[in-house]
Each structure stands twice: as structure tokens, then as C-alpha cells.
C-alpha atoms as a PDB file:
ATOM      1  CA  UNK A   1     197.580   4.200 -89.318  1.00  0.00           C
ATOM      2  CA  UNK A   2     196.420   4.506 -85.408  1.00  0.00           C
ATOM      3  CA  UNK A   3     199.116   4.095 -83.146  1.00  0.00           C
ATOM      4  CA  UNK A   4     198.885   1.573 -79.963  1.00  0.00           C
ATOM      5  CA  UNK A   5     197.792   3.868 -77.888  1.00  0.00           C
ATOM      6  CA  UNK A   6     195.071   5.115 -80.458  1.00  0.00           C
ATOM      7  CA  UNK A   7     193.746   1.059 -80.550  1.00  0.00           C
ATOM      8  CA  UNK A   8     194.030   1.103 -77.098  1.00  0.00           C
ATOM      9  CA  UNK A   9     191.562   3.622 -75.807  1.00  0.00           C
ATOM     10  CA  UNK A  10     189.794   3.707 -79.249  1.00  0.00           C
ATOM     11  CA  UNK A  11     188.472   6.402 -81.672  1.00  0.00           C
ATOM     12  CA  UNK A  12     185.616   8.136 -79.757  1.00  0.00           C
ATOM     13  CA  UNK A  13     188.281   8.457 -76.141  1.00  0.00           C
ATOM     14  CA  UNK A  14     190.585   9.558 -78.391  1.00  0.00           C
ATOM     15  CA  UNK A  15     188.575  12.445 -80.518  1.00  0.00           C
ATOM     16  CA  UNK A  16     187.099  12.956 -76.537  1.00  0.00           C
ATOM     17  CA  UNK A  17     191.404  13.054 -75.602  1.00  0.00           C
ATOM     18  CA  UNK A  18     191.917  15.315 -78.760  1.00  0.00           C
ATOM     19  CA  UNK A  19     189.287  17.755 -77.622  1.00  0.00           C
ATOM     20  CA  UNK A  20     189.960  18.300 -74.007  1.00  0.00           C
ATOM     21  CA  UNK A  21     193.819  18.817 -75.153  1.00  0.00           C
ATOM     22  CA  UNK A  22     192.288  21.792 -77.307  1.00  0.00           C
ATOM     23  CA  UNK A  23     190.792  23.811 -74.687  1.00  0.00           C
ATOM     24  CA  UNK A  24     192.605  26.276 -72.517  1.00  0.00           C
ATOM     25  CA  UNK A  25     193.209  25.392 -68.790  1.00  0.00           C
ATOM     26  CA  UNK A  26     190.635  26.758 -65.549  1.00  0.00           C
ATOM     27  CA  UNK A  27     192.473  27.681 -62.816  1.00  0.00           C
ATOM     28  CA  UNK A  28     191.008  26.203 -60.188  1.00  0.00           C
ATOM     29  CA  UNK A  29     192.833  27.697 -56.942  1.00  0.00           C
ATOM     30  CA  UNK A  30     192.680  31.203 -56.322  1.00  0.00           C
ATOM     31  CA  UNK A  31     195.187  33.445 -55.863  1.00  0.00           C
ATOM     32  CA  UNK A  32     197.234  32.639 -52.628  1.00  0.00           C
ATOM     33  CA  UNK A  33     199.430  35.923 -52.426  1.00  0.00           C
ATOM     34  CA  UNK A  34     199.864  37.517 -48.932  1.00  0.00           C
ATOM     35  CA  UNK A  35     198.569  40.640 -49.841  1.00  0.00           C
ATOM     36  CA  UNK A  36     196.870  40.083 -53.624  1.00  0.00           C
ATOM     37  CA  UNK A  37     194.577  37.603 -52.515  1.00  0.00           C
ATOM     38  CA  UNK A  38     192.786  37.887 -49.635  1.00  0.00           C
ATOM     39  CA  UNK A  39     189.753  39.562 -51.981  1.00  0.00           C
ATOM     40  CA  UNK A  40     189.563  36.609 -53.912  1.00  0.00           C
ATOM     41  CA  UNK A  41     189.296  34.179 -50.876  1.00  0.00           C
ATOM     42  CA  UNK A  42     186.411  35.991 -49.790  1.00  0.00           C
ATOM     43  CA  UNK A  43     184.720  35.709 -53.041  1.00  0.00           C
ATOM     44  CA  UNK A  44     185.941  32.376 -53.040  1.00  0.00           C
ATOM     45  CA  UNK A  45     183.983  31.653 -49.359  1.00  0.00           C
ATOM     46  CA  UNK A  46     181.008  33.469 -50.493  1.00  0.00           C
ATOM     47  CA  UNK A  47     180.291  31.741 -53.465  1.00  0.00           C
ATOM     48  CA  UNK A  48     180.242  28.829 -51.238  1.00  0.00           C
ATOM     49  CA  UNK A  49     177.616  30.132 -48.479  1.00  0.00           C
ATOM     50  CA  UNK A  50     175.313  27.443 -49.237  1.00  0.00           C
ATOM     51  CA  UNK A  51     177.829  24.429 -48.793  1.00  0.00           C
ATOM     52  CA  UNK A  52     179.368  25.933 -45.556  1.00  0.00           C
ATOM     53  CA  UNK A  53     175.171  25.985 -44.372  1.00  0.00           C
ATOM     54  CA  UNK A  54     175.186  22.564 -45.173  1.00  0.00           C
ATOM     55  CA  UNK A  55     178.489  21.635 -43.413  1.00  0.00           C
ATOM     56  CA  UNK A  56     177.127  23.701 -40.142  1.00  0.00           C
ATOM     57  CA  UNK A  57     173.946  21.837 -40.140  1.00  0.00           C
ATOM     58  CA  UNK A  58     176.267  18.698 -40.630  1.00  0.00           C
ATOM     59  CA  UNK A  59     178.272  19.179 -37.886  1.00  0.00           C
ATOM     60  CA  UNK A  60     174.965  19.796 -35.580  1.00  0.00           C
ATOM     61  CA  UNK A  61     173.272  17.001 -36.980  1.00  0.00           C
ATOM     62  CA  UNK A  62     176.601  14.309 -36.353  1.00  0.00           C
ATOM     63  CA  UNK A  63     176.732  16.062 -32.935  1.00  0.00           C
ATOM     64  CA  UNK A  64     173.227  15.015 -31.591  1.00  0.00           C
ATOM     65  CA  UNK A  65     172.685  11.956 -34.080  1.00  0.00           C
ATOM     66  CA  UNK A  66     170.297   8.938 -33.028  1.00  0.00           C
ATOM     67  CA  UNK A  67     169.086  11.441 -30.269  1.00  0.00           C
ATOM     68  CA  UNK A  68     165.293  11.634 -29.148  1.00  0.00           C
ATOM     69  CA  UNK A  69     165.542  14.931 -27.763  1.00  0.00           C
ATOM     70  CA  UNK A  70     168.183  16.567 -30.686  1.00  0.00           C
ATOM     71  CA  UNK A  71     168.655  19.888 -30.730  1.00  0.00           C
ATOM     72  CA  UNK A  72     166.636  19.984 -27.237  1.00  0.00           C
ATOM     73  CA  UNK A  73     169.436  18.931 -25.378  1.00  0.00           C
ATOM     74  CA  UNK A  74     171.674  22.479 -26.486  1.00  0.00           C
ATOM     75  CA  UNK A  75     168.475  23.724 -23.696  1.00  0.00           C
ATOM     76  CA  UNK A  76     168.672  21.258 -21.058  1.00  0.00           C
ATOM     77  CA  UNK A  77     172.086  21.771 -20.323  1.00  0.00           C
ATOM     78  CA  UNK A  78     172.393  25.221 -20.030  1.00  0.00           C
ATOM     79  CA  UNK A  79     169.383  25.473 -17.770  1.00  0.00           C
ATOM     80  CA  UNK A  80     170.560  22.673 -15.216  1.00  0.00           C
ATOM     81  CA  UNK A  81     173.897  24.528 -14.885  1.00  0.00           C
ATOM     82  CA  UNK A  82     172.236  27.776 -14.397  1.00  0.00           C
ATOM     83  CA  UNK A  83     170.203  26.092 -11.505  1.00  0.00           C
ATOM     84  CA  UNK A  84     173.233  24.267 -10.091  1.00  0.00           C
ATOM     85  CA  UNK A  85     174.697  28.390  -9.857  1.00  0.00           C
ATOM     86  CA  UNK A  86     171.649  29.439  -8.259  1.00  0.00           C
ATOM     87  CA  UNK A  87     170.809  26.921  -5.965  1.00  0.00           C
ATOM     88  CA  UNK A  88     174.236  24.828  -5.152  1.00  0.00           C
ATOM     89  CA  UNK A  89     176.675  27.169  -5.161  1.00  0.00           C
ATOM     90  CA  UNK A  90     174.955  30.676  -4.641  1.00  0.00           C
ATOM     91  CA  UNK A  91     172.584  29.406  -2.166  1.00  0.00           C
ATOM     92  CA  UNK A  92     174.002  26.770  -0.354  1.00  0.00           C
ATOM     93  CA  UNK A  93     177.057  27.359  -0.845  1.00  0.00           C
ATOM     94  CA  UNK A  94     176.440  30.815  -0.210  1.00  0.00           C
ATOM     95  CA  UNK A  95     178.867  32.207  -2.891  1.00  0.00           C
ATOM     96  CA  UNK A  96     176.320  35.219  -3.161  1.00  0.00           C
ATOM     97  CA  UNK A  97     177.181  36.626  -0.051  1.00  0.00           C
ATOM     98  CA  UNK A  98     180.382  37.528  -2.220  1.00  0.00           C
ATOM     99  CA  UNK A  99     178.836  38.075  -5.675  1.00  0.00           C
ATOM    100  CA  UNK A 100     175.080  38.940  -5.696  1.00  0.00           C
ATOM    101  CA  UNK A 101     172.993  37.002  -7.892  1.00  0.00           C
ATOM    102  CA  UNK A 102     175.934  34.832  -8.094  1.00  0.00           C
ATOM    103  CA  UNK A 103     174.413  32.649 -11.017  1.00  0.00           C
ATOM    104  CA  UNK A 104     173.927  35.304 -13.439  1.00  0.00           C
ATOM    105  CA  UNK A 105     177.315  36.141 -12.698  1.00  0.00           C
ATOM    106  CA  UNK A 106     179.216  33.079 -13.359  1.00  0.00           C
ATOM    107  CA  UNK A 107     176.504  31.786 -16.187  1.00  0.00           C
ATOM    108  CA  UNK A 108     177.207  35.337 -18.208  1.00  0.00           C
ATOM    109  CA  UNK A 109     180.764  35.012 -18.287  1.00  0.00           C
ATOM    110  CA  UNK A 110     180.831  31.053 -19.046  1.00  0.00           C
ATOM    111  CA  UNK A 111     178.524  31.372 -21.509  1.00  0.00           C
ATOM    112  CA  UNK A 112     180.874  33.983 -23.726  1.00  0.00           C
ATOM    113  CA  UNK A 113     184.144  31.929 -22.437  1.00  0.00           C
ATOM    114  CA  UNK A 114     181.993  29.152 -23.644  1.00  0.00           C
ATOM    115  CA  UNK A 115     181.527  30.348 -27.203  1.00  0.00           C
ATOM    116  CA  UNK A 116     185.386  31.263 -27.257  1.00  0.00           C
ATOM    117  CA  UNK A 117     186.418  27.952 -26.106  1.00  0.00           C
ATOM    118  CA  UNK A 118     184.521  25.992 -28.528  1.00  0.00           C
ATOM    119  CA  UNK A 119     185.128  28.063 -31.558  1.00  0.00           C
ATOM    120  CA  UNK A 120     188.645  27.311 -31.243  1.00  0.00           C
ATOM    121  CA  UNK A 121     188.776  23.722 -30.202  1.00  0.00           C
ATOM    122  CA  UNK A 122     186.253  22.531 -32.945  1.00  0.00           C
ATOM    123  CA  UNK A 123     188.059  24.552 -35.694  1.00  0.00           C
ATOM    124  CA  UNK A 124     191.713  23.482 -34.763  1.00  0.00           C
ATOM    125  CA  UNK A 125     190.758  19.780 -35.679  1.00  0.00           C
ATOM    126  CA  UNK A 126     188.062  21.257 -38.621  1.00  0.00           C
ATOM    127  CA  UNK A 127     190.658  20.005 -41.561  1.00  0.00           C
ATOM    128  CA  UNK A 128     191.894  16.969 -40.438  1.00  0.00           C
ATOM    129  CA  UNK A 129     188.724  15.700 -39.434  1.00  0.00           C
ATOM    130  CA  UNK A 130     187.413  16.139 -43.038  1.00  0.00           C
ATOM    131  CA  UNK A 131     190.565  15.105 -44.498  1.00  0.00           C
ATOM    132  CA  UNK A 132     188.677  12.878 -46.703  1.00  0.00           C
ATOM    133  CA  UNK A 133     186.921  15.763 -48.289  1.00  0.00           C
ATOM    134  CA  UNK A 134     190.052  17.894 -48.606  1.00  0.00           C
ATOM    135  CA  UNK A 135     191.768  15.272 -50.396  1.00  0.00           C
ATOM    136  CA  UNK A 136     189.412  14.515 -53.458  1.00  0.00           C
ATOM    137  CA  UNK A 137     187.795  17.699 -54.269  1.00  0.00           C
ATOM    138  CA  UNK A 138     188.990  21.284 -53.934  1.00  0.00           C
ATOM    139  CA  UNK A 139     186.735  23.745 -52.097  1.00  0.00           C
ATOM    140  CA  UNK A 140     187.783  26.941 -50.051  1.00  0.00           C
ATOM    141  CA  UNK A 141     189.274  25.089 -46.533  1.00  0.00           C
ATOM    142  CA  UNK A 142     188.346  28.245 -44.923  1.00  0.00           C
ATOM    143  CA  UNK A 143     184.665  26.628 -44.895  1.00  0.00           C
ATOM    144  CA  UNK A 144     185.513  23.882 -42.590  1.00  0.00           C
ATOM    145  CA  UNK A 145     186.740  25.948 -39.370  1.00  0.00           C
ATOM    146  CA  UNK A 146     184.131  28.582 -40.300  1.00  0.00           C
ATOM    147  CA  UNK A 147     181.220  25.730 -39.772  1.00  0.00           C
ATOM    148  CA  UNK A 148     182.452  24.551 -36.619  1.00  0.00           C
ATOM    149  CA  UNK A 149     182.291  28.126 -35.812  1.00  0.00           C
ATOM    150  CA  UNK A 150     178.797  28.034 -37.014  1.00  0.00           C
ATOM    151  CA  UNK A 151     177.662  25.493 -35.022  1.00  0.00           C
ATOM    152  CA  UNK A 152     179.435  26.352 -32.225  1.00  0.00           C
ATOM    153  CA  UNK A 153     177.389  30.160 -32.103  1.00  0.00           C
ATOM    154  CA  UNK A 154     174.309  27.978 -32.517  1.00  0.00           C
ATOM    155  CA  UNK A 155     174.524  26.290 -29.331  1.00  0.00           C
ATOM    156  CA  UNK A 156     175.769  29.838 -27.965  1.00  0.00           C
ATOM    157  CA  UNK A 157     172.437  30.985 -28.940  1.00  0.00           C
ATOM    158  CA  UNK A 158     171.214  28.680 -26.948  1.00  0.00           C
ATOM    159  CA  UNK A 159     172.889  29.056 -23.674  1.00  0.00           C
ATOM    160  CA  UNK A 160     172.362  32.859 -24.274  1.00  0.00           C
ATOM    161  CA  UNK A 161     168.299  32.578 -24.670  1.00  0.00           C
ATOM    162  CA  UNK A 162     168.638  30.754 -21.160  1.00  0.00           C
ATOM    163  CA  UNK A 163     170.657  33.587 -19.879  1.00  0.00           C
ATOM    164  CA  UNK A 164     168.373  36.262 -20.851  1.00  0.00           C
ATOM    165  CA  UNK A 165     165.400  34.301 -19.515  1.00  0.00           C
ATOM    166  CA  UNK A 166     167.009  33.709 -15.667  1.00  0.00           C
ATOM    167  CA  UNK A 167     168.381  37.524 -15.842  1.00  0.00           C
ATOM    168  CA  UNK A 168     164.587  38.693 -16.128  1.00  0.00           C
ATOM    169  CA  UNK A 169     163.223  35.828 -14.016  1.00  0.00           C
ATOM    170  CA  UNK A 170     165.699  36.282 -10.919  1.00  0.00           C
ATOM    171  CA  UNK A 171     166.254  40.316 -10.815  1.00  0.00           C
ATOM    172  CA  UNK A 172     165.762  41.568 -14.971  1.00  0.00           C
ATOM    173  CA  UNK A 173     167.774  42.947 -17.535  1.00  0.00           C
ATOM    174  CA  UNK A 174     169.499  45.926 -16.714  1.00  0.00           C
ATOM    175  CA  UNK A 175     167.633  47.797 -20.129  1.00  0.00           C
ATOM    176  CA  UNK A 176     170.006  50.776 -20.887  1.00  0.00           C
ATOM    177  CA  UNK A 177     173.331  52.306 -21.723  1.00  0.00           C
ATOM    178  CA  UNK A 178     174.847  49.007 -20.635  1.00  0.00           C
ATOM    179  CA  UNK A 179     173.635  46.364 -23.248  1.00  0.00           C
ATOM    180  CA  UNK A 180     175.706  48.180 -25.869  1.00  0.00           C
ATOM    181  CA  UNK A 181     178.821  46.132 -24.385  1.00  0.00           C
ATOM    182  CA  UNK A 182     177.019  42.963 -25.279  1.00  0.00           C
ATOM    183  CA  UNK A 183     177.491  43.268 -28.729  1.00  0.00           C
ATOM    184  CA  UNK A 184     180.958  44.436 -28.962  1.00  0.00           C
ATOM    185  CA  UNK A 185     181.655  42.033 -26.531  1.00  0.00           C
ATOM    186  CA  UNK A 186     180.042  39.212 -28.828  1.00  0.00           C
ATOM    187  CA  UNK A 187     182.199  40.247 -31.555  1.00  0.00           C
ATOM    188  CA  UNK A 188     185.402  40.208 -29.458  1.00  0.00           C
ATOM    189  CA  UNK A 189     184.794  37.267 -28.317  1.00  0.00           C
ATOM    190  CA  UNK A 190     183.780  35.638 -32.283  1.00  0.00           C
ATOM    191  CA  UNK A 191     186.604  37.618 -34.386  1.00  0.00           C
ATOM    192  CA  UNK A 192     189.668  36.616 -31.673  1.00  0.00           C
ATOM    193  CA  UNK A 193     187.555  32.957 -31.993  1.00  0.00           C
ATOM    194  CA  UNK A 194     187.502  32.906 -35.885  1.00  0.00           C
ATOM    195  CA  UNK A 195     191.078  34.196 -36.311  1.00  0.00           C
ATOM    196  CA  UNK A 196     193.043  31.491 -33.501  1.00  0.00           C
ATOM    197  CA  UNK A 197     190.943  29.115 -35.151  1.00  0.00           C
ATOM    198  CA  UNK A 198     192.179  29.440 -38.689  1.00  0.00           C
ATOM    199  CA  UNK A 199     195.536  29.885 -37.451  1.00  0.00           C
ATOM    200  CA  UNK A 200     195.352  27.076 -35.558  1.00  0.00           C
ATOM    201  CA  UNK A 201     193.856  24.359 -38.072  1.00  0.00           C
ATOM    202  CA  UNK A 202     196.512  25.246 -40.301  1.00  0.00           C
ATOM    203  CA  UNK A 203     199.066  24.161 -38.028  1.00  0.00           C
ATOM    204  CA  UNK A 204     197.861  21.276 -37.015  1.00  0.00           C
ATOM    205  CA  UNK A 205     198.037  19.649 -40.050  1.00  0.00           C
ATOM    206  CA  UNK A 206     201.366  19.914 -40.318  1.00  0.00           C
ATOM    207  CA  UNK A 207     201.570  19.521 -36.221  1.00  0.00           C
ATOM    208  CA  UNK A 208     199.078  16.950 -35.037  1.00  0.00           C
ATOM    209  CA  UNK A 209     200.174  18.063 -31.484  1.00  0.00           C
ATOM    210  CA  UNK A 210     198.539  21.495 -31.383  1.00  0.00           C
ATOM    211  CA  UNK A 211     194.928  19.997 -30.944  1.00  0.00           C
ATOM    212  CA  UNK A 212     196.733  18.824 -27.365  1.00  0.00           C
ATOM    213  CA  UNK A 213     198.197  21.925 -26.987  1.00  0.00           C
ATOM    214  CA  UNK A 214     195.063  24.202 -27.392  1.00  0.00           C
ATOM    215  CA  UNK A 215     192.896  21.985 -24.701  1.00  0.00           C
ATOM    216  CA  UNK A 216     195.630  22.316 -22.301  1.00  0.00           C
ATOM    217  CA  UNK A 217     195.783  26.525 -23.242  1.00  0.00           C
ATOM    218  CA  UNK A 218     192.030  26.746 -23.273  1.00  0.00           C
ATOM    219  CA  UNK A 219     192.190  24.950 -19.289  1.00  0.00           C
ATOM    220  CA  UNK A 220     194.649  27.768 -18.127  1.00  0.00           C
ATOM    221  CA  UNK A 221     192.769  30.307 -20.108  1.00  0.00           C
ATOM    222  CA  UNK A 222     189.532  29.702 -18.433  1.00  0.00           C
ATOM    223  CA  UNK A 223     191.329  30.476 -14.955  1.00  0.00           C
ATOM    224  CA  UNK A 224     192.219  33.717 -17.346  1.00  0.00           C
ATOM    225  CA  UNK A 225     189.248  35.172 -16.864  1.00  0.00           C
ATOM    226  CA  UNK A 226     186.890  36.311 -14.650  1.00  0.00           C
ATOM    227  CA  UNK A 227     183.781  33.752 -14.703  1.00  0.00           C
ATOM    228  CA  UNK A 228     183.764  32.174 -11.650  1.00  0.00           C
ATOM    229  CA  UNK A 229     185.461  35.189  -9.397  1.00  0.00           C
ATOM    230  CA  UNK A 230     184.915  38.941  -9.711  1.00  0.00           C
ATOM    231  CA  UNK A 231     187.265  41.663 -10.816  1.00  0.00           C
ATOM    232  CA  UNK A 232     187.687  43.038  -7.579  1.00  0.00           C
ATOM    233  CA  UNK A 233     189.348  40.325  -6.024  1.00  0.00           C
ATOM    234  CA  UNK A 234     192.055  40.412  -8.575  1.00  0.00           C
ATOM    235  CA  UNK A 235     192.010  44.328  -8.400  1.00  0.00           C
ATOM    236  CA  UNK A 236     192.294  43.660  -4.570  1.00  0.00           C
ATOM    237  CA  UNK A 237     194.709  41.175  -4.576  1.00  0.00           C
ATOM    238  CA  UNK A 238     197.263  41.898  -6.987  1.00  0.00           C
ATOM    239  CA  UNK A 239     199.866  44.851  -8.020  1.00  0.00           C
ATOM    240  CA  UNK A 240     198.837  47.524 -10.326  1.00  0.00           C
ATOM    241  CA  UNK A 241     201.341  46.085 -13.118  1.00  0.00           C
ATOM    242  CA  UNK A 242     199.953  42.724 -12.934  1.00  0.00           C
ATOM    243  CA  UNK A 243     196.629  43.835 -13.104  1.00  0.00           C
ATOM    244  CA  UNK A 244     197.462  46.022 -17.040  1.00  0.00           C
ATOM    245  CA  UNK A 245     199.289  42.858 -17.631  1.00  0.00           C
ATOM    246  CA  UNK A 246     195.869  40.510 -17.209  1.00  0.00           C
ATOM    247  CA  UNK A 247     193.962  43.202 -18.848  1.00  0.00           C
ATOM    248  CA  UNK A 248     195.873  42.702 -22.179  1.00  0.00           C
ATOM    249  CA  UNK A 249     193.896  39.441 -22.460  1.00  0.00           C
ATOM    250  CA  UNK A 250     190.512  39.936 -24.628  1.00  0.00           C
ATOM    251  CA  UNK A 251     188.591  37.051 -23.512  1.00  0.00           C
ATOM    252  CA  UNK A 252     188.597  38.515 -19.692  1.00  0.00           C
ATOM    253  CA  UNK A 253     187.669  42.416 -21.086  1.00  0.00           C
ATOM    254  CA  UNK A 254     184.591  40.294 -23.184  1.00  0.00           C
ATOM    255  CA  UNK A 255     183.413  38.134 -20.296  1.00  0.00           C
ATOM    256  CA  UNK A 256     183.575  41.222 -17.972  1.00  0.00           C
ATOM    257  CA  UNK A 257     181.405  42.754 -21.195  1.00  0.00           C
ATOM    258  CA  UNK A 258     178.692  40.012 -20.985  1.00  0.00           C
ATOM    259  CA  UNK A 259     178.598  40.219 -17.275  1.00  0.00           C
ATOM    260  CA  UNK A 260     177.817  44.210 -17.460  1.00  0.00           C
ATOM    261  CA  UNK A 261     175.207  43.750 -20.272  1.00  0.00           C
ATOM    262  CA  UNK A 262     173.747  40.814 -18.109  1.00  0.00           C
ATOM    263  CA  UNK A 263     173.847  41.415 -14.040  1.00  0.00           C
ATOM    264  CA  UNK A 264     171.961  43.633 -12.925  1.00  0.00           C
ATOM    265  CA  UNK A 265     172.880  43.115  -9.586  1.00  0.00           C
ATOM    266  CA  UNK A 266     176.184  44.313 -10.012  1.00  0.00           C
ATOM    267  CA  UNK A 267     176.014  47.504 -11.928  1.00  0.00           C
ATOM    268  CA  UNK A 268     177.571  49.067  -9.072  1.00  0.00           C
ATOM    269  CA  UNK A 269     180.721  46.315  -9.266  1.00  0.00           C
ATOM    270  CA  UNK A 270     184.397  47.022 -10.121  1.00  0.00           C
ATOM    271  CA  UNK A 271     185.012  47.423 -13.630  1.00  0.00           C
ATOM    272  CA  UNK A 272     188.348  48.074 -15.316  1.00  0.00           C
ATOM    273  CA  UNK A 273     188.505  52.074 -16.941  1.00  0.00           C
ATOM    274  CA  UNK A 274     187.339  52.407 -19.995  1.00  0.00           C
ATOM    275  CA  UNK A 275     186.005  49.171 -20.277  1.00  0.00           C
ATOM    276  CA  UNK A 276     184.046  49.875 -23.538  1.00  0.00           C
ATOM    277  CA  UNK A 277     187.187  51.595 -25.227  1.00  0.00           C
ATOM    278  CA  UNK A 278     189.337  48.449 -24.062  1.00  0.00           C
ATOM    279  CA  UNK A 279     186.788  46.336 -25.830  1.00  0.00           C
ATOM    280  CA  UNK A 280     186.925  48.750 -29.183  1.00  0.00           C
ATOM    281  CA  UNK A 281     190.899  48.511 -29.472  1.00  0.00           C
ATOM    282  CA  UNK A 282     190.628  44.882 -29.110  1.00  0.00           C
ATOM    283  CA  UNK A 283     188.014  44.365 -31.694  1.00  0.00           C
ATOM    284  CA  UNK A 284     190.148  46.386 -33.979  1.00  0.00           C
ATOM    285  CA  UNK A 285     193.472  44.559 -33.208  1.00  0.00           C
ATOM    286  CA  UNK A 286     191.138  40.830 -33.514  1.00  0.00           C
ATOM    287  CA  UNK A 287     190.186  42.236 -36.992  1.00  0.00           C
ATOM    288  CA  UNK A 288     193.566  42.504 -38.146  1.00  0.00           C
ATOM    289  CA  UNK A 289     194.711  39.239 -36.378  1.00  0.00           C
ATOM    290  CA  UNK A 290     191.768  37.917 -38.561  1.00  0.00           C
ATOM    291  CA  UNK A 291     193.019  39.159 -41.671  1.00  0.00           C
ATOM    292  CA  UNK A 292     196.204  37.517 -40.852  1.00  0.00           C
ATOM    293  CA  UNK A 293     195.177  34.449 -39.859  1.00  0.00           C
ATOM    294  CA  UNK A 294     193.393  33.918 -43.039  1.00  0.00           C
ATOM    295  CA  UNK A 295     196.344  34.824 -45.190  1.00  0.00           C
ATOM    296  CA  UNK A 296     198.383  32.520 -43.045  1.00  0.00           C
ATOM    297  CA  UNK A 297     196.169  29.791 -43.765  1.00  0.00           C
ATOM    298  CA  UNK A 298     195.435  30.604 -47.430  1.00  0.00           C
ATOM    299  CA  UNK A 299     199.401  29.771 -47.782  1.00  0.00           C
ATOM    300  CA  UNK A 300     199.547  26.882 -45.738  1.00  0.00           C
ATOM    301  CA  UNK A 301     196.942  25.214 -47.512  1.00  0.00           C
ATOM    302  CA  UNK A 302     198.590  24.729 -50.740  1.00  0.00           C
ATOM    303  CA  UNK A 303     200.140  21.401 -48.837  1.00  0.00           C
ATOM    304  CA  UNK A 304     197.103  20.258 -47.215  1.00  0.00           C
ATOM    305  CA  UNK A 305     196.114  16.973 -49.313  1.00  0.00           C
ATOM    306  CA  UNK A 306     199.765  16.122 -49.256  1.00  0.00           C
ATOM    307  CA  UNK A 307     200.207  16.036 -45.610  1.00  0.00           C
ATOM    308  CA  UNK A 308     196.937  14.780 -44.444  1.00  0.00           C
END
């Protein structure tokens, strides 16, 4: 005889219930352990390369939506603030009497402090702003800071074709030993990026203040570093101790990277020693801050649909 609950959902659920109880259980998480797991994230992210493409384009697309111009606008910008350096403030203004070929100057090192900046702010808010997504299907997290980064080194690429293009038109490229600090200093700049960003969209789920907190650090940061004044006047201004003490920051060994790679008119400039070595040891320690990061959110993340 069929039980109520057999009438209820009737023969063909129930054979369907019947079945389903039969089979053995997927895991569908991967391993969170600190140390056991971080392989299987990885895997985890990798086998998802084509939906993090498709979140990166998303997050362009959203960002320039019922535009004329689109993706033409990433251009326009870039170039009128490299003319406002030139003309404005270097001319006019005559900041190049200080720093030659001021524009190159200040546009090389805002356009890596630039990629920093907005690799961490759009990743700290990467979770909660798909919370709906997070909540209904599971999916490595990791994917939604890592497309914000994505998009965010798209308009980089950008700003850094514009940059390449007024270095040769105003004075050239300086072609030689020095562009080797361009792409150590790009991956300075992305890996220290990547890992505050995971870090940091972890926390603020559980701490919506920390998306405050990071505009107000990235403000003081950008005063940090040397875009929009020179090494030498901090090297000319300040005690020895103070000046290890603002060397310990990445971002300013980076931007001072870009700006050696980029300015040819200042290959003669004040550089910290061992400015390339500086820039290996903090690639190395940003790789192992990375590796952190993403165990630290692989933990936290267990919680995520509960508290968003």
C-alpha cells in the first residue's frame, strides 16, 4: 500500500526520489585546507577560464553600456590627460623646469599606480556586487576579483599604448638595458594588486566597511609614491632612515620602474640602489602574499552565501 507521501508526489517522482537516493554523493566544493588545497583551487579556476572571460568582458561591457564611443573612450581619456601634463602643467606651468619631459614623467608612474589602484578597488567590492550569483550557484569566487582584475589590465593596456606613443612622439623610448624593469615592474605592480584584492573581498563581506577603508588607503597611497614628484626631492628632503622606510613600499619601487623603462629624459635621474634587485625581492615576497591571500580567501568563503 503507498504511503501519503508516496500519493502525494506520485509513482514516477517517487521511482525518480528512489533513484537519486541510490547514487553516491559529488562533492561539489573543493578542498579548502590551508596547505592541501591550494592545487585544487587552481584547477578549480582553470577549469573555469572561459566563464571568468565572460565575466571580464561583462564587467567592460556594464562599464561603457549605452555608449556611442565604447571601448573608445578607455583612449580618449588617457590622451587628454597626457596633453593636460604636457601642455598645462609642464609648459605653462613650467613643472619641466624641475622634471624634464614632465608628462612622460607623471603619465608613466600614474598609469602603473593606476593599474594598482583599480585592481584593488574593483576586486574589494567583486563578491558582494555579484552576491546574487554567489548565492544560487557555486563557482570558484576567486573568478569574480580575478575579472575585475581583468578588466582593469584592459584599460591599463590602454593608457599604456598612449604612453608608448607620446614617449616616441615627444623624445622616444629609451630602447635598451632599461625596458627590462618594465616588466618586472608590471608584475609587481599586478601580483601585490591580485593578492590585496583577494584579501580584501573576503573581508568585506563580512566587513562592509573595508570598501571605505581601501578608497581612503588608496588616496594616501597615491601621495606614497612618486608620480607627480621625483625621487630626488624625497632623497633631498628627508633622513636616510625615512627614506629605507618609504622604500619598503612596492608600489613606489614599480612606479619608479615604469618611469625608468619610459623617460628617456631622465635616465640620468636619481634612482634608489639596486633598483632592479628591490623590484625582484618584492615580486618574490608579492608571490607569497598571493599564495596567502588566496588561501585566506578559500577559507573565508565557506560563509559567503550566508552572510551576503
Amino acid at each position: 500500500m503507498a504511503t501519503g507521501r508516496e500519493r502525494e508526489v506520485g509513482p514516477e517522482a517517487q521511482a525518480r526520489f528512489e533513484k537519486l537516493a541510490g547514487q553516491d554523493l559529488t562533492r561539489v566544493a573543493i578542498d579548502t585546507g590551508f596547505f592541501s588545497g591550494w592545487r585544487a583551487s587552481i584547477r578549480d579556476i582553470l577549469a573555469h577560464r572561459h566563464l571568468l572571460g565572460l565575466l571580464t568582458r561583462r564587467e567592460l561591457k556594464a562599464r561603457y553600456k549605452d555608449s556611442v564611443l565604447g571601448y573608445v573612450w578607455t583612449l580618449v581619456r588617457p590622451l587628454i590627460n597626457l596633453l593636460i601634463y604636457y601642455f598645462a602643467i609642464g609648459k605653462v606651468l613650467g613643472a619641466e623646469r624641475a622634471i624634464p619631459d614632465f608628462a612622460i614623467y607623471v603619465f608613466a608612474g600614474l598609469t602603473a599606480w593606476g593599474l594598482f589602484s583599480q585592481i584593488v578597488a574593483a576586486s574589494t567590492g567583486a563578491i558582494v556586487s555579484n552576491s546574487g550569483i554567489v548565492k544560487k550557484v557555486y563557482l570558484p569566487r576567486e573568478i569574480f576579483p580575478l575579472s575585475a582584475a581583468g578588466a582593469a589590465f584592459v584599460d591599463f593596456l590602454s593608457q599604456l599604448a598612449i604612453l608608448v606613443c607620446g614617449a616616441l612622439i615627444i623624445r622616444g623610448v629609451p630602447w635598451g638595458s632599461t625596458l627590462i624593469y618594465f616588466p618586472i615592474s608590471l608584475a609587481v605592480v599586478v601580483v601585490w594588486a591580485v593578492a590585496f584584492g583577494l584579501f580584501l573581498s573576503a573581508a568585506n563581506v563580512y566587513l562592509r566597511d573595508v570598501q571605505y577603508l581601501v578608497e581612503v588607503i588608496l588616496l594616501i597611497g597615491f601621495w606614497l609614491t612618486p608620480s607627480v614628484y621625483s625621487f630626488a626631492m624625497i632623497a633631498g628632503a628627508a633622513p636616510g632612515w625615512m627614506i629605507n622606510l618609504y622604500l619598503l613600499n612596492p608600489t613606489s619601487v614599480a612606479v619608479m620602474g615604469f618611469q625608468h623603462s619610459f623617460w628617456a629624459a631622465g635616465q640620468g635621474a636619481l634612482l634608489p640602489s639596486h633598483l632592479l634587485s628591490r623590484l625582484g625581492i618584492f615580486l618574490i615576497i608579492g608571490l607569497v602574499l598571493l599564495w596567502l591571500a588566496q588561501r585566506y580567501f578559500a577559507r573565508m568563503q565557506r560563509n559567503f552565501a550566508q552572510e551576503l
